[in-house]
C-alpha atoms as a PDB file:
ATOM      1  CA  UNK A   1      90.474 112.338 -10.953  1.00  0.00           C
ATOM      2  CA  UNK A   2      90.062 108.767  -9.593  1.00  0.00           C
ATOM      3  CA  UNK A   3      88.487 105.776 -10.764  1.00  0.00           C
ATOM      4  CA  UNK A   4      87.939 103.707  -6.943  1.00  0.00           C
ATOM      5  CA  UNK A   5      85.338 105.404  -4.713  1.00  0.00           C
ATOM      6  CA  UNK A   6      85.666 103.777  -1.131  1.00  0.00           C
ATOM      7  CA  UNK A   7      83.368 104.586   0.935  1.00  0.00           C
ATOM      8  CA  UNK A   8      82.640 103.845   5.118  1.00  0.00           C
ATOM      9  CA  UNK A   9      78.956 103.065   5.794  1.00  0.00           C
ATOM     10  CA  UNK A  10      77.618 104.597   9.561  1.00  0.00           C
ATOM     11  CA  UNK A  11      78.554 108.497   9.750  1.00  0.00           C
ATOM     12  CA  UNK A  12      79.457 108.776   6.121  1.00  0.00           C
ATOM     13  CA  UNK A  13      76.052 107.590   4.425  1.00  0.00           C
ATOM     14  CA  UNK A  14      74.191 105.954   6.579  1.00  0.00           C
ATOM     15  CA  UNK A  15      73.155 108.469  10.437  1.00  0.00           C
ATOM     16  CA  UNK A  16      72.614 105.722  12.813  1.00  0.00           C
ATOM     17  CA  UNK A  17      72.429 105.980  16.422  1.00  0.00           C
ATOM     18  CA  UNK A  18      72.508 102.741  18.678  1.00  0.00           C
ATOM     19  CA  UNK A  19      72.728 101.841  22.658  1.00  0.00           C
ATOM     20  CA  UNK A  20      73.624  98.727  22.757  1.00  0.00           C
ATOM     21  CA  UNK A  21      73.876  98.767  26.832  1.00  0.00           C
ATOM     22  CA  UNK A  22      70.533 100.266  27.898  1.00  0.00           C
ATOM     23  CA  UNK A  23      68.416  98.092  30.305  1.00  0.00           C
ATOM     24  CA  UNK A  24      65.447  98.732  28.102  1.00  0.00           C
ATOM     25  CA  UNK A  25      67.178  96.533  25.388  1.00  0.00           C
ATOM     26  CA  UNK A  26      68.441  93.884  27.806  1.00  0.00           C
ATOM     27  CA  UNK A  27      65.211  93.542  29.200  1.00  0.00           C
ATOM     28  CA  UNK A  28      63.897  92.685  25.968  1.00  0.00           C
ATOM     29  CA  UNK A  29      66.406  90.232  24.812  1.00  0.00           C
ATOM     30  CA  UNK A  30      65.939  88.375  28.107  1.00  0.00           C
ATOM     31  CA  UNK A  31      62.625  87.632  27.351  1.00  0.00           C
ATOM     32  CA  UNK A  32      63.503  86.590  23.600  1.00  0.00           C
ATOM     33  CA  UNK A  33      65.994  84.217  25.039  1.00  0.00           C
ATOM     34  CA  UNK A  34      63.629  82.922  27.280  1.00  0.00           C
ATOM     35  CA  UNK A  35      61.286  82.117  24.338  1.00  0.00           C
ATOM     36  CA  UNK A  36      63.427  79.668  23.177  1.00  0.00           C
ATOM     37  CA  UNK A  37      64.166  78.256  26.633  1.00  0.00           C
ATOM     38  CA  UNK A  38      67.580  80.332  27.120  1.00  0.00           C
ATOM     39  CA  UNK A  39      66.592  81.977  30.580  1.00  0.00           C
ATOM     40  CA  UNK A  40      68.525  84.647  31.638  1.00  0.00           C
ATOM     41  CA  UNK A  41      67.781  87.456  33.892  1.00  0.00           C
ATOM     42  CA  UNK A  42      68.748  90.457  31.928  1.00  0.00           C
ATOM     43  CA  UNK A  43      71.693  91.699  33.853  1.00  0.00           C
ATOM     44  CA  UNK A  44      72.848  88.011  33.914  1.00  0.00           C
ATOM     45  CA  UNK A  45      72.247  88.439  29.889  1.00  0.00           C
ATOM     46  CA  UNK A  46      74.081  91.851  29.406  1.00  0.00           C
ATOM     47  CA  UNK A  47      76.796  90.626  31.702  1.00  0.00           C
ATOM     48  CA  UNK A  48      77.115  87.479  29.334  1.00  0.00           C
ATOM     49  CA  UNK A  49      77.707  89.336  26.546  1.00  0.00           C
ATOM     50  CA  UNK A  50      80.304  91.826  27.579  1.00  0.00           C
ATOM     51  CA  UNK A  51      82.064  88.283  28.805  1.00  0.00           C
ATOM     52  CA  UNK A  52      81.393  86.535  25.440  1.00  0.00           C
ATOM     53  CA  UNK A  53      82.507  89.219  23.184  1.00  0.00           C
ATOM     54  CA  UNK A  54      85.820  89.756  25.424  1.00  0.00           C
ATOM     55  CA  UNK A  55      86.513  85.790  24.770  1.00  0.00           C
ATOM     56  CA  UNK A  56      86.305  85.890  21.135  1.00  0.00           C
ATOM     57  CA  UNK A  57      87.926  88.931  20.702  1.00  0.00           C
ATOM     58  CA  UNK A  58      90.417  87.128  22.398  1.00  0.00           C
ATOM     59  CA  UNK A  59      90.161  83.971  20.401  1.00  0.00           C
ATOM     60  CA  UNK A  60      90.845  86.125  16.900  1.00  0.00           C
ATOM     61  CA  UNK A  61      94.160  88.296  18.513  1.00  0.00           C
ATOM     62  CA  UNK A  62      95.057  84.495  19.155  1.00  0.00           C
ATOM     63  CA  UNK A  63      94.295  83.542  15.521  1.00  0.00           C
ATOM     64  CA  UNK A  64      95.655  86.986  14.320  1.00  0.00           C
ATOM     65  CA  UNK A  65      98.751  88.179  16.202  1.00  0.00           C
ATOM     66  CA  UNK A  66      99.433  90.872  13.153  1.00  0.00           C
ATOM     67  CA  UNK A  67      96.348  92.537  13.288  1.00  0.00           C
ATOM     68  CA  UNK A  68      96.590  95.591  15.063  1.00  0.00           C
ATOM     69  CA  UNK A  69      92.493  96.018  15.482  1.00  0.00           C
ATOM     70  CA  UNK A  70      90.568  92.802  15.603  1.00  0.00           C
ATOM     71  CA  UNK A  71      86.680  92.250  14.792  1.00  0.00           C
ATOM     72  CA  UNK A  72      84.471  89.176  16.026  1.00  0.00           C
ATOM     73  CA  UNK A  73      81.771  87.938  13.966  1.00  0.00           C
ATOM     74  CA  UNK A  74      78.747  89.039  17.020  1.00  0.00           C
ATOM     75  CA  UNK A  75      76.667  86.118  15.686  1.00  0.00           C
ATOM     76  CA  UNK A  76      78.529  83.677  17.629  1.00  0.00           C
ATOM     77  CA  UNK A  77      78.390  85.164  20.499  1.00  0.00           C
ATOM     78  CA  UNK A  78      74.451  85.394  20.104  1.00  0.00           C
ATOM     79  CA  UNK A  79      75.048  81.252  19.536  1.00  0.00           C
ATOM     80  CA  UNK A  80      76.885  80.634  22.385  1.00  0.00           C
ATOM     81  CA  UNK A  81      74.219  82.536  24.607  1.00  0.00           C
ATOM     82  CA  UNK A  82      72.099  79.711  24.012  1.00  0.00           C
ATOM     83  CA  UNK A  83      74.289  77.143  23.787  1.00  0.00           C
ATOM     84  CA  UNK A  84      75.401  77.349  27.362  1.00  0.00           C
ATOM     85  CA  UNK A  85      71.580  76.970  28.444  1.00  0.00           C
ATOM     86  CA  UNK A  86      71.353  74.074  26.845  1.00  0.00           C
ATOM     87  CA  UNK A  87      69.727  75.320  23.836  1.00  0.00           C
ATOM     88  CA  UNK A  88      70.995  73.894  20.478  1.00  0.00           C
ATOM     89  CA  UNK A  89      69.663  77.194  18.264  1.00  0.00           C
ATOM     90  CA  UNK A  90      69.515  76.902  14.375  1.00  0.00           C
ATOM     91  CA  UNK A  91      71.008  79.122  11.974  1.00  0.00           C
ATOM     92  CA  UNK A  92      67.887  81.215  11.279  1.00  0.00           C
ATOM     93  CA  UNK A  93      66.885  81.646  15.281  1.00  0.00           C
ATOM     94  CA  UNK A  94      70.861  83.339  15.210  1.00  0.00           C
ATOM     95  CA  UNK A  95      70.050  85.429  12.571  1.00  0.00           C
ATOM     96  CA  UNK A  96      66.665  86.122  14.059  1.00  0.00           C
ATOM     97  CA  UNK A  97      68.354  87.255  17.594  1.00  0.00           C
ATOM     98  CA  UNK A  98      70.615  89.194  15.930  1.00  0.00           C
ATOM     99  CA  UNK A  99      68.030  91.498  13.815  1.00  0.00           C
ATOM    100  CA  UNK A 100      66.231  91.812  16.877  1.00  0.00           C
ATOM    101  CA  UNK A 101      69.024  92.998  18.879  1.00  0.00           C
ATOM    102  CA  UNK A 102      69.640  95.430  15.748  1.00  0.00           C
ATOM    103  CA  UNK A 103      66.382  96.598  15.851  1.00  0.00           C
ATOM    104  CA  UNK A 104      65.870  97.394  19.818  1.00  0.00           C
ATOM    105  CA  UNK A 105      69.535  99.054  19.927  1.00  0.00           C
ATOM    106  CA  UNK A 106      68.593 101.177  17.293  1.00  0.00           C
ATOM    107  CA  UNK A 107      66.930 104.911  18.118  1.00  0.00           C
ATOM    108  CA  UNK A 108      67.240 106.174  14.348  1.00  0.00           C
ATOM    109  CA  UNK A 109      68.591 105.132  11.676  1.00  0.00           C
ATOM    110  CA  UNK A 110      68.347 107.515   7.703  1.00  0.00           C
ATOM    111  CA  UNK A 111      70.117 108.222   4.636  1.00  0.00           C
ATOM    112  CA  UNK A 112      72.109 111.142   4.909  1.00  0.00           C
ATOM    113  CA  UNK A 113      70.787 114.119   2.698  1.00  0.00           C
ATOM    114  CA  UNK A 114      73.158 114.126  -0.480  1.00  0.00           C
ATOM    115  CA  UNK A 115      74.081 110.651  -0.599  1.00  0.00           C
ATOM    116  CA  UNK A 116      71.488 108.751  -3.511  1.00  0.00           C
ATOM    117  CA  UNK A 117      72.496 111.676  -5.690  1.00  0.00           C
ATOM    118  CA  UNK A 118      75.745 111.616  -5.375  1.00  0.00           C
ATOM    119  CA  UNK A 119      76.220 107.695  -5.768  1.00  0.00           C
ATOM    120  CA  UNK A 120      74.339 107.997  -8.865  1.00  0.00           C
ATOM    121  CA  UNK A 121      76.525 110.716 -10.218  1.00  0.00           C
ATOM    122  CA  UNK A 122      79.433 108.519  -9.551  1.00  0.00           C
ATOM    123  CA  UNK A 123      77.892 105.732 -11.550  1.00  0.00           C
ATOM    124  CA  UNK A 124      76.803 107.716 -14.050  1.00  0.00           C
ATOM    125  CA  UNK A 125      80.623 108.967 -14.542  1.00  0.00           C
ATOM    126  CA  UNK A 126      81.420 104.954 -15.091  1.00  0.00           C
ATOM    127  CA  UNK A 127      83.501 105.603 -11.407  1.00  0.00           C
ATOM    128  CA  UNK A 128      83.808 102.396  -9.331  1.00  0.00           C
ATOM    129  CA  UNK A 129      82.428 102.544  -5.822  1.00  0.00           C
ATOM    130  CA  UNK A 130      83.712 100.420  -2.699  1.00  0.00           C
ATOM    131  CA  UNK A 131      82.075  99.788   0.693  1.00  0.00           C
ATOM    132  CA  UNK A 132      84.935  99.069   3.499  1.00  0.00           C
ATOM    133  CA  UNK A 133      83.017  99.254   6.741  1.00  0.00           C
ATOM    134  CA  UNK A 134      83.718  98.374  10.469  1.00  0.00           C
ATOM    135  CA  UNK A 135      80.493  96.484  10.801  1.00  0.00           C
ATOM    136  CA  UNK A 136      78.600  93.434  11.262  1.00  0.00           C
ATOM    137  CA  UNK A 137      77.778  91.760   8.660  1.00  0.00           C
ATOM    138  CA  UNK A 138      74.662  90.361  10.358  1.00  0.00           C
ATOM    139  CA  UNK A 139      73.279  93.839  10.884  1.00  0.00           C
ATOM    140  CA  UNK A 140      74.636  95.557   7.623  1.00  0.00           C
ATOM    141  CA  UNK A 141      73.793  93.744   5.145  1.00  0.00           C
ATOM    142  CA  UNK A 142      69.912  94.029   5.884  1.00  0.00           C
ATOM    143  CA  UNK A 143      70.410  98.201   5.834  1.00  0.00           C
ATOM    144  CA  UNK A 144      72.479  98.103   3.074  1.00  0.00           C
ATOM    145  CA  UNK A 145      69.280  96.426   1.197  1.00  0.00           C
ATOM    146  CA  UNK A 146      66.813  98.444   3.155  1.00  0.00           C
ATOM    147  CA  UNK A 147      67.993 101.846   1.891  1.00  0.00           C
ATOM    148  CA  UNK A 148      68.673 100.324  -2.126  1.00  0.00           C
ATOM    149  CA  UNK A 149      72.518 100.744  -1.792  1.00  0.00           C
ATOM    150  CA  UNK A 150      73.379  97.476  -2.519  1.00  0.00           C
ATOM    151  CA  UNK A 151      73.308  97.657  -6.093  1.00  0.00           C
ATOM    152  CA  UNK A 152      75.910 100.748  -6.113  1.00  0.00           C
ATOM    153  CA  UNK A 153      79.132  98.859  -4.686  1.00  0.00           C
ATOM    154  CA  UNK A 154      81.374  97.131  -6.983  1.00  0.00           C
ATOM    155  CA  UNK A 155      82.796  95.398  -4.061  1.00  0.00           C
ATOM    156  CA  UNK A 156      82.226  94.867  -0.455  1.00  0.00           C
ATOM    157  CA  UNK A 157      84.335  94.590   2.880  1.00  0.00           C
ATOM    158  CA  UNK A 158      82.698  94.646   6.270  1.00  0.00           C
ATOM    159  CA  UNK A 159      85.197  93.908   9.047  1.00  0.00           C
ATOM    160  CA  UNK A 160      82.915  91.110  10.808  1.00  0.00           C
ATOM    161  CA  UNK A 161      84.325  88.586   7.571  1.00  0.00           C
ATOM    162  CA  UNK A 162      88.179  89.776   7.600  1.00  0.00           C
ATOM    163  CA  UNK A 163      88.066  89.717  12.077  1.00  0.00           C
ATOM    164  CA  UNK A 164      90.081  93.397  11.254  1.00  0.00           C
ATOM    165  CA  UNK A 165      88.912  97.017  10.973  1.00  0.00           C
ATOM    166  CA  UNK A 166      90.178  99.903  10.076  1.00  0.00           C
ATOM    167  CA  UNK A 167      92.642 101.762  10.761  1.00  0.00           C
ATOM    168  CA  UNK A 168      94.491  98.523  10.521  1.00  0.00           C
ATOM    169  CA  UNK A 169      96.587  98.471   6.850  1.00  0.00           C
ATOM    170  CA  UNK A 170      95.403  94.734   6.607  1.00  0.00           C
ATOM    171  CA  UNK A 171      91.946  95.639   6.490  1.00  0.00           C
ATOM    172  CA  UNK A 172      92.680  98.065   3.552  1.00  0.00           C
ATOM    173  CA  UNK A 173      95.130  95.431   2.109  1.00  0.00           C
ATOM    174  CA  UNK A 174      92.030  92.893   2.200  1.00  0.00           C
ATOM    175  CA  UNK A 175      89.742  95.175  -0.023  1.00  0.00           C
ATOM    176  CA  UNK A 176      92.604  96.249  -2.614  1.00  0.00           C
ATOM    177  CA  UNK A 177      93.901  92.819  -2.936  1.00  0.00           C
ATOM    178  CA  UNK A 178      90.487  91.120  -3.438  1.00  0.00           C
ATOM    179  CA  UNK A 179      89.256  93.999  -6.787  1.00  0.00           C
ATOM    180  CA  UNK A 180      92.740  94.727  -7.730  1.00  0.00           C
ATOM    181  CA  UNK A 181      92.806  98.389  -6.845  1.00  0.00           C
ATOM    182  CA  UNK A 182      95.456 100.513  -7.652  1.00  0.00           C
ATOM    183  CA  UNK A 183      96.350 102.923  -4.655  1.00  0.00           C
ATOM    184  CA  UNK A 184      96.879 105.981  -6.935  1.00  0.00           C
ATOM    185  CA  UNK A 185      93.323 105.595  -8.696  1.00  0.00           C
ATOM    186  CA  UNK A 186      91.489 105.513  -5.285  1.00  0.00           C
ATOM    187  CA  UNK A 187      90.052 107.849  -2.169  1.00  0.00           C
ATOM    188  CA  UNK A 188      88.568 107.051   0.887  1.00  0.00           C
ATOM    189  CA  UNK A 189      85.595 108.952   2.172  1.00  0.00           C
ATOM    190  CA  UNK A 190      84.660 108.536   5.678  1.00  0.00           C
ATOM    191  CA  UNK A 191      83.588 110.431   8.964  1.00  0.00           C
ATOM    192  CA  UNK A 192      86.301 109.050  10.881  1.00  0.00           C
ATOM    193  CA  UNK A 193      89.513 110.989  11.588  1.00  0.00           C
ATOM    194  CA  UNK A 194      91.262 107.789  12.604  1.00  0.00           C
ATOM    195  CA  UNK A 195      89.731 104.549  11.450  1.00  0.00           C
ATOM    196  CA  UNK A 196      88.543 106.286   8.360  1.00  0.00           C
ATOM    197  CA  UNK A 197      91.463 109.194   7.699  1.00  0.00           C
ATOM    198  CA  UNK A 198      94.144 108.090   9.773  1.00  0.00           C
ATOM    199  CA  UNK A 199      93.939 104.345   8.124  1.00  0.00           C
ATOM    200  CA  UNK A 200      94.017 105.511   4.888  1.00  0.00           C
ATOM    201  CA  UNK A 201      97.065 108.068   5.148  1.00  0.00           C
ATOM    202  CA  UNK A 202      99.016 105.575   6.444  1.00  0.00           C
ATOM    203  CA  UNK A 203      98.146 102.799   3.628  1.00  0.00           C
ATOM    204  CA  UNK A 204      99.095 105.277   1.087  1.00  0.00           C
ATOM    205  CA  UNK A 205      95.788 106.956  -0.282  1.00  0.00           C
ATOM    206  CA  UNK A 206      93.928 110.149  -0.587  1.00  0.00           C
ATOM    207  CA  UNK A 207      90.557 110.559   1.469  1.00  0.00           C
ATOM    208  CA  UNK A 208      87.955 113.114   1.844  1.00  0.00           C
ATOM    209  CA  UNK A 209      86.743 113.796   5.743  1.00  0.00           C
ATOM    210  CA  UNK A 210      83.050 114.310   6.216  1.00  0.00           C
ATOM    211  CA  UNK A 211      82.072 116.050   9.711  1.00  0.00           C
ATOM    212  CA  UNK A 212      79.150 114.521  11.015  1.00  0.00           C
ATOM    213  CA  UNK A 213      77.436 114.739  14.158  1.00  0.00           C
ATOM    214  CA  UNK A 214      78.290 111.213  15.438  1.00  0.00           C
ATOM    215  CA  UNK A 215      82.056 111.988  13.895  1.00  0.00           C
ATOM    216  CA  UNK A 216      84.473 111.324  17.205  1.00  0.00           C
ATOM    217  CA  UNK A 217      86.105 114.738  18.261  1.00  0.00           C
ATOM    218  CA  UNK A 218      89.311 115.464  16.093  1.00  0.00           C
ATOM    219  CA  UNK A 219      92.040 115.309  18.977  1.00  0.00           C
ATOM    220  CA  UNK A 220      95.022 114.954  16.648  1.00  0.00           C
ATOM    221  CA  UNK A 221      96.173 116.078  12.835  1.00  0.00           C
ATOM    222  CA  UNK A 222      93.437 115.830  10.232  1.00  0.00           C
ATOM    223  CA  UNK A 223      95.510 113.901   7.564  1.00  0.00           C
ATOM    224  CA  UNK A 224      92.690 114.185   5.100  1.00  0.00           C
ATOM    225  CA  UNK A 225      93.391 115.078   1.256  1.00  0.00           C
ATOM    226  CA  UNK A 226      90.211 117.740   1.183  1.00  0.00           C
ATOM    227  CA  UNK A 227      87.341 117.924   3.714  1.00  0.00           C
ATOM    228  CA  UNK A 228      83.748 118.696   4.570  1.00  0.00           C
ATOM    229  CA  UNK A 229      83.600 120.178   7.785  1.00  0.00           C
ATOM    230  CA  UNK A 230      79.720 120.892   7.362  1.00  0.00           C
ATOM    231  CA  UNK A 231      78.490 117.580   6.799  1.00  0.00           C
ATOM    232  CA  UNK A 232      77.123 118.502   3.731  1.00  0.00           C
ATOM    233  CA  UNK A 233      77.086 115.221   1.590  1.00  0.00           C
ATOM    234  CA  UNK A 234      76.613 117.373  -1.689  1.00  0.00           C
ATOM    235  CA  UNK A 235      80.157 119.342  -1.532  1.00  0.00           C
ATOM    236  CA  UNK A 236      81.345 116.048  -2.134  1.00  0.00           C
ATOM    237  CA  UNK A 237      81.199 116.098  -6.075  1.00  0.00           C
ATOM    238  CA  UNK A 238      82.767 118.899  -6.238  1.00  0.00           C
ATOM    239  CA  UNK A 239      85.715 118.387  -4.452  1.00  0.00           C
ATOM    240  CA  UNK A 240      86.315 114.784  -5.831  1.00  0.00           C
ATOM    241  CA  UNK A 241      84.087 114.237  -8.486  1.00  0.00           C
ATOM    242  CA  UNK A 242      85.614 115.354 -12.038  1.00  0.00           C
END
């Protein structure tokens, strides 16, 4: 049926949910900050951000005028908060900042039900399997390696690296040009009527829509070549899988 498997990451196999605004969290990353002689107080910090992350999303439309939906690699932004307190902040306090952000944003985060067995059955089938993810690298690629899923993808694209996402075609371009994918061999599954569904319709390839609880509200056509409206992970083989 197809040989190229491409999968999104959050609502499709991975159920996250995150608040990356709560006071609790701010609180908390005012006094990591202040650790390492960055003092902020935390609405000062949270304030910061929002300002940082609106400059260098800025900074990338600048670098990228065709890219209809920018990304911004977040670790910089965690730099420059210490940076403009003076603090010169290594590589591995930046990565450090940014796993603990992760970690006190996060309420939950699980496997769906559904999705080991069916990434082994698409392995097993000698199928090729793709990761194209609107994500941070930062943060992904430790809960890519915390659930074992690493060692399924053939190939990887989180938007953080290409400073696009989906639905924008160049983000899809990005991942087909880089493994040499052939359009007509490959299907998109995702939880996303736009990013995921939307973005792939319009670069020219089947997909498979997954309800989920964290899916955003359908307000528009469902362009989708089948669909799970259940959010059952294991109706996926049989729709897809030959």
């Amino acid at each position: 049926m197809y040989k190229n498997y491409i999968f999104d990451l959050y609502g499709t196999l991975i159920d996250i949910n995150t608040n990356e605004w709560s006071a609790q969290l701010w609180k908390k990353m005012a006094v990591l900050y202040a650790y390492h002689g960055a003092v902020y107080t935390y609405k000062e910090l949270q304030s910061e951000y929002g300002r940082l992350v609106d400059r260098e999303k800025a900074a990338v439309r600048r670098r990228h005028p065709e890219f209809t939906v920018i990304d911004i690699k977040i670790e910089k932004v965690f730099r420059r908060l210490y940076t403009q307190k003076g603090v010169k902040a290594a590589k591995r306090l930046i990565l450090f900042t940014a796993e603990a952000f992760r970690c006190y944003s996060t309420k939950y985060i699980k496997l769906y039900d559904g999705v080991t067995d069916l990434l082994d059955t698409l392995k097993a089938k000698g199928k090729r399997i793709y990761l194209l993810s609107n994500a941070q690298r930062v943060f992904t690629e430790n809960e890519l390696n915390m659930f074992g899923l690493m060692k399924y993808f053939d190939g990887v694209c989180i938007s953080s690296d290409e400073e696009t996402s989906k639905p924008d075609p160049h983000y899809y371009r990005a991942l087909f040009d880089r493994y040499g994918l052939d359009k007509s061999e490959s299907i998109m599954i995702g939880n996303d009527f736009i990013s995921d569904i939307g973005g792939a319709a319009d670069f020219g390839i089947d997909s498979l829509y997954i309800h989920q609880s964290i899916s955003p509200e359908i307000t528009g056509r469902l362009r989708s070549t089948y669909k799970v409206m259940d959010g059952d992970v294991y109706k996926i083989k049989s729709l897809i899988i030959e």
